[in-house]
Protein backbone atom coordinates (compact mmCIF):
# COMPACT_ATOMS: atom_id res chain seq x y z
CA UNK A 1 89.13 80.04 83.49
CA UNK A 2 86.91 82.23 81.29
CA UNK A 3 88.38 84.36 78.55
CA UNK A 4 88.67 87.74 80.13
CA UNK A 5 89.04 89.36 76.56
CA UNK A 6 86.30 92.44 76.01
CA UNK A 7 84.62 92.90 73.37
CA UNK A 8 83.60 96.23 71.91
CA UNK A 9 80.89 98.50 72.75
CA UNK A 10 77.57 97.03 70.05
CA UNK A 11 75.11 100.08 69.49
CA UNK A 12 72.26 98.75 71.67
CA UNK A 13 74.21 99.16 74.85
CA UNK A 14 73.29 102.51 75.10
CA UNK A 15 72.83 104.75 78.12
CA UNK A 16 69.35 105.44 79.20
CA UNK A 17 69.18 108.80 80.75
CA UNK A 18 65.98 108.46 82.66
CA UNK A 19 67.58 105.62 84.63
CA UNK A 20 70.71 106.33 87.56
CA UNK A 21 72.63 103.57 89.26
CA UNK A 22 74.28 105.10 92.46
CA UNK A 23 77.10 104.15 94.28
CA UNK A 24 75.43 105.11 97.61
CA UNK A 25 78.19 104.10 100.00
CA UNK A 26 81.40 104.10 99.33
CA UNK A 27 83.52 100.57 100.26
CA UNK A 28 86.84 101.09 101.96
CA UNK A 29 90.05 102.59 101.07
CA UNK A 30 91.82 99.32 102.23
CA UNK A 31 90.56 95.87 102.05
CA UNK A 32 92.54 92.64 102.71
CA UNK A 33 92.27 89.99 100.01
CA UNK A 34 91.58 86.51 100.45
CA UNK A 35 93.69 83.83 99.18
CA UNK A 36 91.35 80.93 97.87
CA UNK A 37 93.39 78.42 100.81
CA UNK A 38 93.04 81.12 103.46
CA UNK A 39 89.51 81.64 104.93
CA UNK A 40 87.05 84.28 104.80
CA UNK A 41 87.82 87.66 105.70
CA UNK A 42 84.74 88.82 105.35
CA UNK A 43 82.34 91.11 103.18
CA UNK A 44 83.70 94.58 102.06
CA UNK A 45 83.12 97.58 104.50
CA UNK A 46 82.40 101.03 103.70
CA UNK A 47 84.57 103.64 104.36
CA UNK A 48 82.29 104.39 107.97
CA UNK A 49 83.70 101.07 108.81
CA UNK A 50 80.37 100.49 110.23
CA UNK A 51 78.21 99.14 107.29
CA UNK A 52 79.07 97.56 103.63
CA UNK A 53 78.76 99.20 99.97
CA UNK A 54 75.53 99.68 99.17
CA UNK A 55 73.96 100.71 94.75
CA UNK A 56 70.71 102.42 94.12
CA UNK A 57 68.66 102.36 90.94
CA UNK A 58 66.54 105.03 90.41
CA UNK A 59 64.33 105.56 87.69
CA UNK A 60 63.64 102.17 87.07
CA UNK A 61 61.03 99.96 89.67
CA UNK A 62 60.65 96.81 88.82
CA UNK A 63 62.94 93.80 89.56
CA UNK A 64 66.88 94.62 88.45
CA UNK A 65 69.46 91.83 88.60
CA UNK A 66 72.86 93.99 88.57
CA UNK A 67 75.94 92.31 88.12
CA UNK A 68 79.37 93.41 89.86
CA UNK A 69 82.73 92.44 89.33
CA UNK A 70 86.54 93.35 90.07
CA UNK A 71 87.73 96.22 87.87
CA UNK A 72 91.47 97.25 87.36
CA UNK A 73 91.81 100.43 89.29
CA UNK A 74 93.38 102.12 86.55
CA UNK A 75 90.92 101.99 83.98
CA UNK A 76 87.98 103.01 87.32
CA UNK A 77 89.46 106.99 86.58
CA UNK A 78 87.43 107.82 89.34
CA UNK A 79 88.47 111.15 90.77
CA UNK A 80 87.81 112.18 94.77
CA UNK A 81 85.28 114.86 94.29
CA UNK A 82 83.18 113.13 91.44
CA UNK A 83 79.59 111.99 91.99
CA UNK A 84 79.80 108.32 90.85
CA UNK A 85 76.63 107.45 89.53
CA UNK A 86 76.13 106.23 85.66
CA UNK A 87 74.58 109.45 85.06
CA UNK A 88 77.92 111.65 84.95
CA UNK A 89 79.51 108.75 82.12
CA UNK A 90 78.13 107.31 79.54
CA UNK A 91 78.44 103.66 78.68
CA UNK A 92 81.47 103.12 76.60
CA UNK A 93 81.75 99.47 77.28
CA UNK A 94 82.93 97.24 80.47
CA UNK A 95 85.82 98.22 82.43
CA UNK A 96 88.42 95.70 81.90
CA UNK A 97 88.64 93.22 84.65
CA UNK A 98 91.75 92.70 87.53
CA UNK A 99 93.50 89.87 86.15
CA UNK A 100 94.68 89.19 89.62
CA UNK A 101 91.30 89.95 91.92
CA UNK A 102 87.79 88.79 91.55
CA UNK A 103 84.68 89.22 93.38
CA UNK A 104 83.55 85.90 95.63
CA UNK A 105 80.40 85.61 97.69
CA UNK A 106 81.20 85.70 101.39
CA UNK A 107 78.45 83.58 103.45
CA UNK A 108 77.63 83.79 107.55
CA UNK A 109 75.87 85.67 110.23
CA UNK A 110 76.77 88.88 109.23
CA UNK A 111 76.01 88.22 105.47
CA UNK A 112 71.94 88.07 105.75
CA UNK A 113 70.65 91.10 103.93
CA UNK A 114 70.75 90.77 100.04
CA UNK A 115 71.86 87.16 98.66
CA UNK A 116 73.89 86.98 95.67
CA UNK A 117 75.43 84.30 93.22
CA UNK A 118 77.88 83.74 91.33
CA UNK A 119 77.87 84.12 87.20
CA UNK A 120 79.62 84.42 84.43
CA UNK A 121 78.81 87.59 82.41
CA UNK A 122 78.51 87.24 78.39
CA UNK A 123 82.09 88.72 78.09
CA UNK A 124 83.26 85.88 80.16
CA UNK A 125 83.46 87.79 82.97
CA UNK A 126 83.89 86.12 86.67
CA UNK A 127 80.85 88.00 88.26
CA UNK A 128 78.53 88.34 91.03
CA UNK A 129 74.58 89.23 90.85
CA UNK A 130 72.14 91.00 92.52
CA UNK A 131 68.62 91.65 92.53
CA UNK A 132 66.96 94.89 93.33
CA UNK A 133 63.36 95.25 94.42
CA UNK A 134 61.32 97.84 94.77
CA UNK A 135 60.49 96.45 98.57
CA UNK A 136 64.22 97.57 99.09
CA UNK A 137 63.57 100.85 97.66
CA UNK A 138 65.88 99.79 95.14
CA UNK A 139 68.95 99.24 96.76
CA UNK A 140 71.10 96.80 97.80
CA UNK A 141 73.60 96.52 100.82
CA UNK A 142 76.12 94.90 99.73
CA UNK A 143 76.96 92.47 102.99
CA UNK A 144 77.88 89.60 100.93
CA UNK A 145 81.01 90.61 99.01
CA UNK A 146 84.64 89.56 99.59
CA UNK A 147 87.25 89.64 97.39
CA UNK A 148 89.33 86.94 96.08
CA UNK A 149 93.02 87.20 95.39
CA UNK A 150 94.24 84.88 92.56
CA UNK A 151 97.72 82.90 93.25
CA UNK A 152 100.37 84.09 90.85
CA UNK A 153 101.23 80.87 89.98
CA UNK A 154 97.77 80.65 87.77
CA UNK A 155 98.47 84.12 86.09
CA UNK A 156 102.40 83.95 85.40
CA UNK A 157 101.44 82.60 81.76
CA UNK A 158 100.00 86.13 81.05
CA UNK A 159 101.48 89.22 80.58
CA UNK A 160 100.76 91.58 82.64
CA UNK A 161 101.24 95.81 82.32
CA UNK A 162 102.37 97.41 85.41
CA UNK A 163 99.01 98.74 85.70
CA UNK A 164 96.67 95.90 85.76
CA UNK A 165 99.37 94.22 88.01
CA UNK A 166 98.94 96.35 90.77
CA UNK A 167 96.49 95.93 93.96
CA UNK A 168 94.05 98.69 93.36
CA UNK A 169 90.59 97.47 92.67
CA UNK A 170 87.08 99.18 91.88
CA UNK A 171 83.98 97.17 92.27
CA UNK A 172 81.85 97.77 88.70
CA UNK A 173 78.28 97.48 88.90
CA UNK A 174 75.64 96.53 85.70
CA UNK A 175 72.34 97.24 85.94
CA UNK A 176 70.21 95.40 82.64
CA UNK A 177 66.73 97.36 81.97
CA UNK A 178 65.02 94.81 79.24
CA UNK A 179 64.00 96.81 76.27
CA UNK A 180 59.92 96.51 76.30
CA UNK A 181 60.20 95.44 72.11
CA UNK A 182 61.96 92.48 73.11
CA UNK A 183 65.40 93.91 71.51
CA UNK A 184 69.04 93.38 73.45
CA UNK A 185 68.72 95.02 77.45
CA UNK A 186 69.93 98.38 77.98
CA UNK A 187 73.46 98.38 80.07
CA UNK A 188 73.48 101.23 82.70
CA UNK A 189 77.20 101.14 84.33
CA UNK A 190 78.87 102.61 87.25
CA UNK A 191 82.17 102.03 89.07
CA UNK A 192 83.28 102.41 92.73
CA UNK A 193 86.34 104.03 93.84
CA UNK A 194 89.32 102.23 94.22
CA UNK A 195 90.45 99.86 97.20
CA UNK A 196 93.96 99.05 97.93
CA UNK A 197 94.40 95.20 98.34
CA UNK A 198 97.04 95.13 100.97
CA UNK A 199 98.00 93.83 103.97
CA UNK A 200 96.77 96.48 106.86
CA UNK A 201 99.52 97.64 109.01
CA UNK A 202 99.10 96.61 112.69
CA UNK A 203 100.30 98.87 115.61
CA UNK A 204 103.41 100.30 115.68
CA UNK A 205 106.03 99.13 118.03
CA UNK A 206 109.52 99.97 118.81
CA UNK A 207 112.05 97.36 119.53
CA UNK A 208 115.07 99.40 120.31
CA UNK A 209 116.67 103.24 119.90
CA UNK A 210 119.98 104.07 119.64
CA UNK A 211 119.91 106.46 122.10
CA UNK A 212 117.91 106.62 125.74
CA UNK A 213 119.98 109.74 126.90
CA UNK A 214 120.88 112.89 125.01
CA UNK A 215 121.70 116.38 125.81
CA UNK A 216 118.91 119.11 126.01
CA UNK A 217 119.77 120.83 123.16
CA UNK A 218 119.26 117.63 120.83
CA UNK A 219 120.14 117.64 117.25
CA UNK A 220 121.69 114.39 117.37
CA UNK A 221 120.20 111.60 114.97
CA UNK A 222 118.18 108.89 116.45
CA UNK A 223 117.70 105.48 115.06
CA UNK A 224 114.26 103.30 115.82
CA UNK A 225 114.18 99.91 115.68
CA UNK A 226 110.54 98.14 114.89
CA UNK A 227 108.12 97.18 112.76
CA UNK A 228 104.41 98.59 111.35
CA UNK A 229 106.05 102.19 110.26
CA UNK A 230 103.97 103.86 107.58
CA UNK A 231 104.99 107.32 104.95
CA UNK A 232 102.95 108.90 107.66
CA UNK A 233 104.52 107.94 110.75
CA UNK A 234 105.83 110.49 113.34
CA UNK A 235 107.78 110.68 116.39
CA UNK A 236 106.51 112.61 119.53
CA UNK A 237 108.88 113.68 122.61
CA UNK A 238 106.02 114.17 125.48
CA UNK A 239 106.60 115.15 128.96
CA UNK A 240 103.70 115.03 131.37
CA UNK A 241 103.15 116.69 134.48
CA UNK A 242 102.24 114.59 137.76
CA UNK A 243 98.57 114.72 137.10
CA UNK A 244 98.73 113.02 134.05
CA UNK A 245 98.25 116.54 131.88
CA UNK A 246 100.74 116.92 128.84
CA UNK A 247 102.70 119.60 129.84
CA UNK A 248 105.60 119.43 126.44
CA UNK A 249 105.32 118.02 122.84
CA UNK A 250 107.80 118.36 119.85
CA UNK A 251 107.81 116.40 116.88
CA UNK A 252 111.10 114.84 115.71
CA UNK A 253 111.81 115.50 111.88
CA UNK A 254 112.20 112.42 110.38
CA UNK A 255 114.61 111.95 107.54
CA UNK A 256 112.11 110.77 105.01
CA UNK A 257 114.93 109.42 103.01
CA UNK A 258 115.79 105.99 105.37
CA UNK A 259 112.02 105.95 106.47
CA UNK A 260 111.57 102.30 105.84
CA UNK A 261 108.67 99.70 107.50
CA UNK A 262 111.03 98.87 110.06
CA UNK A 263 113.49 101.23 110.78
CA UNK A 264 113.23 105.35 111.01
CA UNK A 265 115.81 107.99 111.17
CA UNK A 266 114.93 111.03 112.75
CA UNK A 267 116.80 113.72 114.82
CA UNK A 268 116.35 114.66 118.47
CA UNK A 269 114.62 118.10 119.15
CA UNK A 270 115.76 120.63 121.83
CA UNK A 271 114.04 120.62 125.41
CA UNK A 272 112.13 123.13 126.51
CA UNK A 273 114.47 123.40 129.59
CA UNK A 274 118.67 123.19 128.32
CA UNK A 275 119.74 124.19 132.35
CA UNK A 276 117.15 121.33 133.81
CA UNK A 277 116.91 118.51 131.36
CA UNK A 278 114.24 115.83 132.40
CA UNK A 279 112.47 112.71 131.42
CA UNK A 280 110.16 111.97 128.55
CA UNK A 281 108.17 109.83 126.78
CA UNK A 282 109.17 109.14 123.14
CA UNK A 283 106.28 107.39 121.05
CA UNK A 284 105.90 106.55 117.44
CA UNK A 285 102.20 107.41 115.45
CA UNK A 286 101.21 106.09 112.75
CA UNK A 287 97.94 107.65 111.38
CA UNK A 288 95.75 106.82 114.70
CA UNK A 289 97.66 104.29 115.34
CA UNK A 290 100.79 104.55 118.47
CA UNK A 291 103.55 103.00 119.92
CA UNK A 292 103.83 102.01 123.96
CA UNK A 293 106.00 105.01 125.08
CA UNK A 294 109.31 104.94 125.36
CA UNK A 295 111.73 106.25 128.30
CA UNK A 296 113.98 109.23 127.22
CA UNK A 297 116.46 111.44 129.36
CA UNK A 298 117.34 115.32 128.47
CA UNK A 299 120.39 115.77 130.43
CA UNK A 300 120.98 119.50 131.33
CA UNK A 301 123.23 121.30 128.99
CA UNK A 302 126.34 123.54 131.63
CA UNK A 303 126.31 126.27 129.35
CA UNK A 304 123.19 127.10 129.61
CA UNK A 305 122.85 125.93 133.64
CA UNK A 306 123.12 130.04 134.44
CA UNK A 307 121.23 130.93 137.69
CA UNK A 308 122.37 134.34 137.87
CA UNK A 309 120.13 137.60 137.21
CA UNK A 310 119.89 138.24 134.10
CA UNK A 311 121.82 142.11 135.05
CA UNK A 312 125.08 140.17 136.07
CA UNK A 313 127.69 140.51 133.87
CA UNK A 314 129.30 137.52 131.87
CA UNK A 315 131.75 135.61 133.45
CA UNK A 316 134.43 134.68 130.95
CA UNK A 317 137.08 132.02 131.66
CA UNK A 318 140.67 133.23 131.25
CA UNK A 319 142.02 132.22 128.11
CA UNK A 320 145.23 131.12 127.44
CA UNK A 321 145.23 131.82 124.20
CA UNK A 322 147.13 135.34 124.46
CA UNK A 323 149.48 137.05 122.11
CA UNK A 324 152.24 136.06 124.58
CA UNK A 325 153.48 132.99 126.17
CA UNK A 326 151.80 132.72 129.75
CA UNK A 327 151.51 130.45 132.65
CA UNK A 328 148.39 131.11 135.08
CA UNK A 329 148.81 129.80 138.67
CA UNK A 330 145.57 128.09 139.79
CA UNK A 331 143.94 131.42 140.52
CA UNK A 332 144.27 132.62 137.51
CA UNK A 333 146.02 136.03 138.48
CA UNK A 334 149.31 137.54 136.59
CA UNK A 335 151.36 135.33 134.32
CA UNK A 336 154.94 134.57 133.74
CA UNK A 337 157.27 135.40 130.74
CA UNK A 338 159.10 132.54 129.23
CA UNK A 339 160.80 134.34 125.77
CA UNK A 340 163.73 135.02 124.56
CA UNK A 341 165.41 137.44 126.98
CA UNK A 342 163.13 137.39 129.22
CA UNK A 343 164.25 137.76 132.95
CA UNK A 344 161.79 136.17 134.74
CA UNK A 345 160.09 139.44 136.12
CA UNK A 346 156.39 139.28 137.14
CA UNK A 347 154.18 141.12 134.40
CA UNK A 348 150.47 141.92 135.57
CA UNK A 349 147.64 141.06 133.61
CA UNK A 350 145.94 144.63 133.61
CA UNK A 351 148.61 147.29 132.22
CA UNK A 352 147.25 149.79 134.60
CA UNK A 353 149.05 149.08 137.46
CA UNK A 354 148.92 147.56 140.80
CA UNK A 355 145.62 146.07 142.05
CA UNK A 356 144.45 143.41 143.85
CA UNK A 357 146.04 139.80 143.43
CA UNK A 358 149.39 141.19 142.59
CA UNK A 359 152.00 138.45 143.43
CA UNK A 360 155.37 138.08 143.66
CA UNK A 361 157.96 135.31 142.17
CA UNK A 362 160.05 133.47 145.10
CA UNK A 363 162.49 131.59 142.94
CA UNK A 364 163.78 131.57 139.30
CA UNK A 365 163.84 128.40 138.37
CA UNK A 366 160.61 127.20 139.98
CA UNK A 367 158.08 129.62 138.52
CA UNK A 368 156.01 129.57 142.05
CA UNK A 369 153.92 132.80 143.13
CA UNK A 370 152.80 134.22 146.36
């Protein structure tokens, strides 16, 4: 393989200011790279998902080969709100290329707008080239671009920084304007923002929970089972009415600690009804991305099961813990003495007297009432 080694910046490369290469259309966030036994996955979307990457050269009319290559996404620097055109940085040399991605040509149906070839830059770089016409208003759409992962097997001689190990990638783009003296071509240079090389995540889906039934008032934790969870998954409890509208929602809080791609940790939140309970649907999201739904039972909660008016006053279950020893009958009226010199005479629960209930004792030693 071609040295990757770059050499410095020599004082004819030199930015022309009249001349702007334009990243026009942005490629994708996310892009799944090829391994050279695998087959294609096709040319590099933009971030519509709809079209490819696409470079403008203004200033400049006449044919433009433009040469393109895998960058390491650390040394793109590209920032979100930046206009990315080789107009906003001057040319301090070639960004340093992945050691573990390259640019390949991707061939087919779909790939029938601007042809490209392979080359080898003068650095030794593993590149891909493109001309732009002025028929094309100067632009190309790049429909022809895949990228290439490299088996770690043929890099493990190197050594790598974590940086230029990673999977983020920028596509770099040369434009050569020949100097009209004959003297070395002017090198106008812009860079892409990065892509992430991974493996997209398919749909969620939940394999088993630890729970299907819980009380209304939740809080309990609740374990999922599955596969495909992102750092931006969530977990919705949705009851619908019997028209299909969604009548309840509430958002589990997940416990961002055991959040893992195959197992999430969340806790149960409190029904809208604690005397009624019901049945819901419990489904996972991941970005737009969601689970089948998932049958879940709010069982109603006793204490709160109060059909009273809300005027009636609290009814309070006799306790026994009292500052004297007492035994309550099963109606719960009067009690029994039991200390120390005690002689077994009925005491009434209310100190003011007689009143309804009052009962009397019919032997000693069994402790019955009347």
């Amino acid at each position: 393989m071609p040295s990757r080694n770059i050499p410095s910046r020599t004082p004819s490369q030199t930015r022309k200011a009249a001349v702007v290469l334009t990243v026009v259309r942005q490629p994708e966030q996310q892009h799944r790279a090829r391994y050279l036994s695998e087959g294609s996955r096709g040319a590099i979307k933009d971030r519509s998902g709809s079209s490819h990457c696409s470079v403008q050269l203004t200033g400049y009319y006449r044919p433009m080969r433009v040469e393109m290559y895998a960058g390491s996404g650390a040394g793109c620097r590209i920032s979100s709100n930046e206009l990315l055109t080789s107009e906003t940085r001057p040319y301090t040399g070639p960004v340093s290329a992945h050691p573990l991605y390259q640019l390949i040509p991707v061939s087919g149906k779909a790939a029938n707008t601007t042809p490209c070839k392979a080359v080898t830059s003068s650095e030794g770089i593993n590149c891909l080239e493109v001309t732009l016409r002025q028929e094309n208003n100067m632009t190309a759409l790049l429909d022809c671009v895949g990228i290439l992962k490299i088996c770690t097997y043929d890099v493990k001689q190197r050594r790598l920084t974590k940086s230029a190990s990673n999977c983020s990638v920028c596509l770099v783009f040369r434009a050569f304007i020949p100097d009209p003296s004959g003297g070395p071509d002017t090198v106008i240079q812009t860079e892409s923002e990065p892509i992430r090389c991974v493996q997209q995540l398919g749909v969620p889906e939940v394999f088993k929970m630890s729970l299907n039934t819980a009380n209304a008032r939740g809080g309990c934790d609740l374990f999922v089972i599955g596969r495909n969870f992102d750092h931006n998954t969530t977990v919705l409890f949705r009851e619908y009415k019997e028209d299909g509208n969604l009548s309840w929602s509430a958002e589990a809080p997940i416990d961002k600690q055991y959040l893992h791609q195959c197992h999430i940790v969340c806790t149960v939140p409190t029904y809208h009804s604690l005397g009624r309970g019901g049945t819901v649907s419990v489904t996972v999201k991941c970005g737009s991305k969601l689970s089948h739904p998932t049958t879940f039972h709010f069982t109603p909660n006793p204490e709160d099961d109060d059909w009273r008016p809300p005027e009636s006053p609290k009814y309070e279950i006799p306790s026994y813990d009292r500052g004297y020893e007492a035994s309550y009958t099963p109606l719960g009226y009067g009690s029994l003495s039991h200390g120390p010199g005690s002689s077994g005479a009925y005491h009434h629960d209310d100190d003011k007297g007689a009143a309804f209930g009052k009962r009397m004792k019919l032997t000693e030693d069994a402790g019955v009432y009347f």
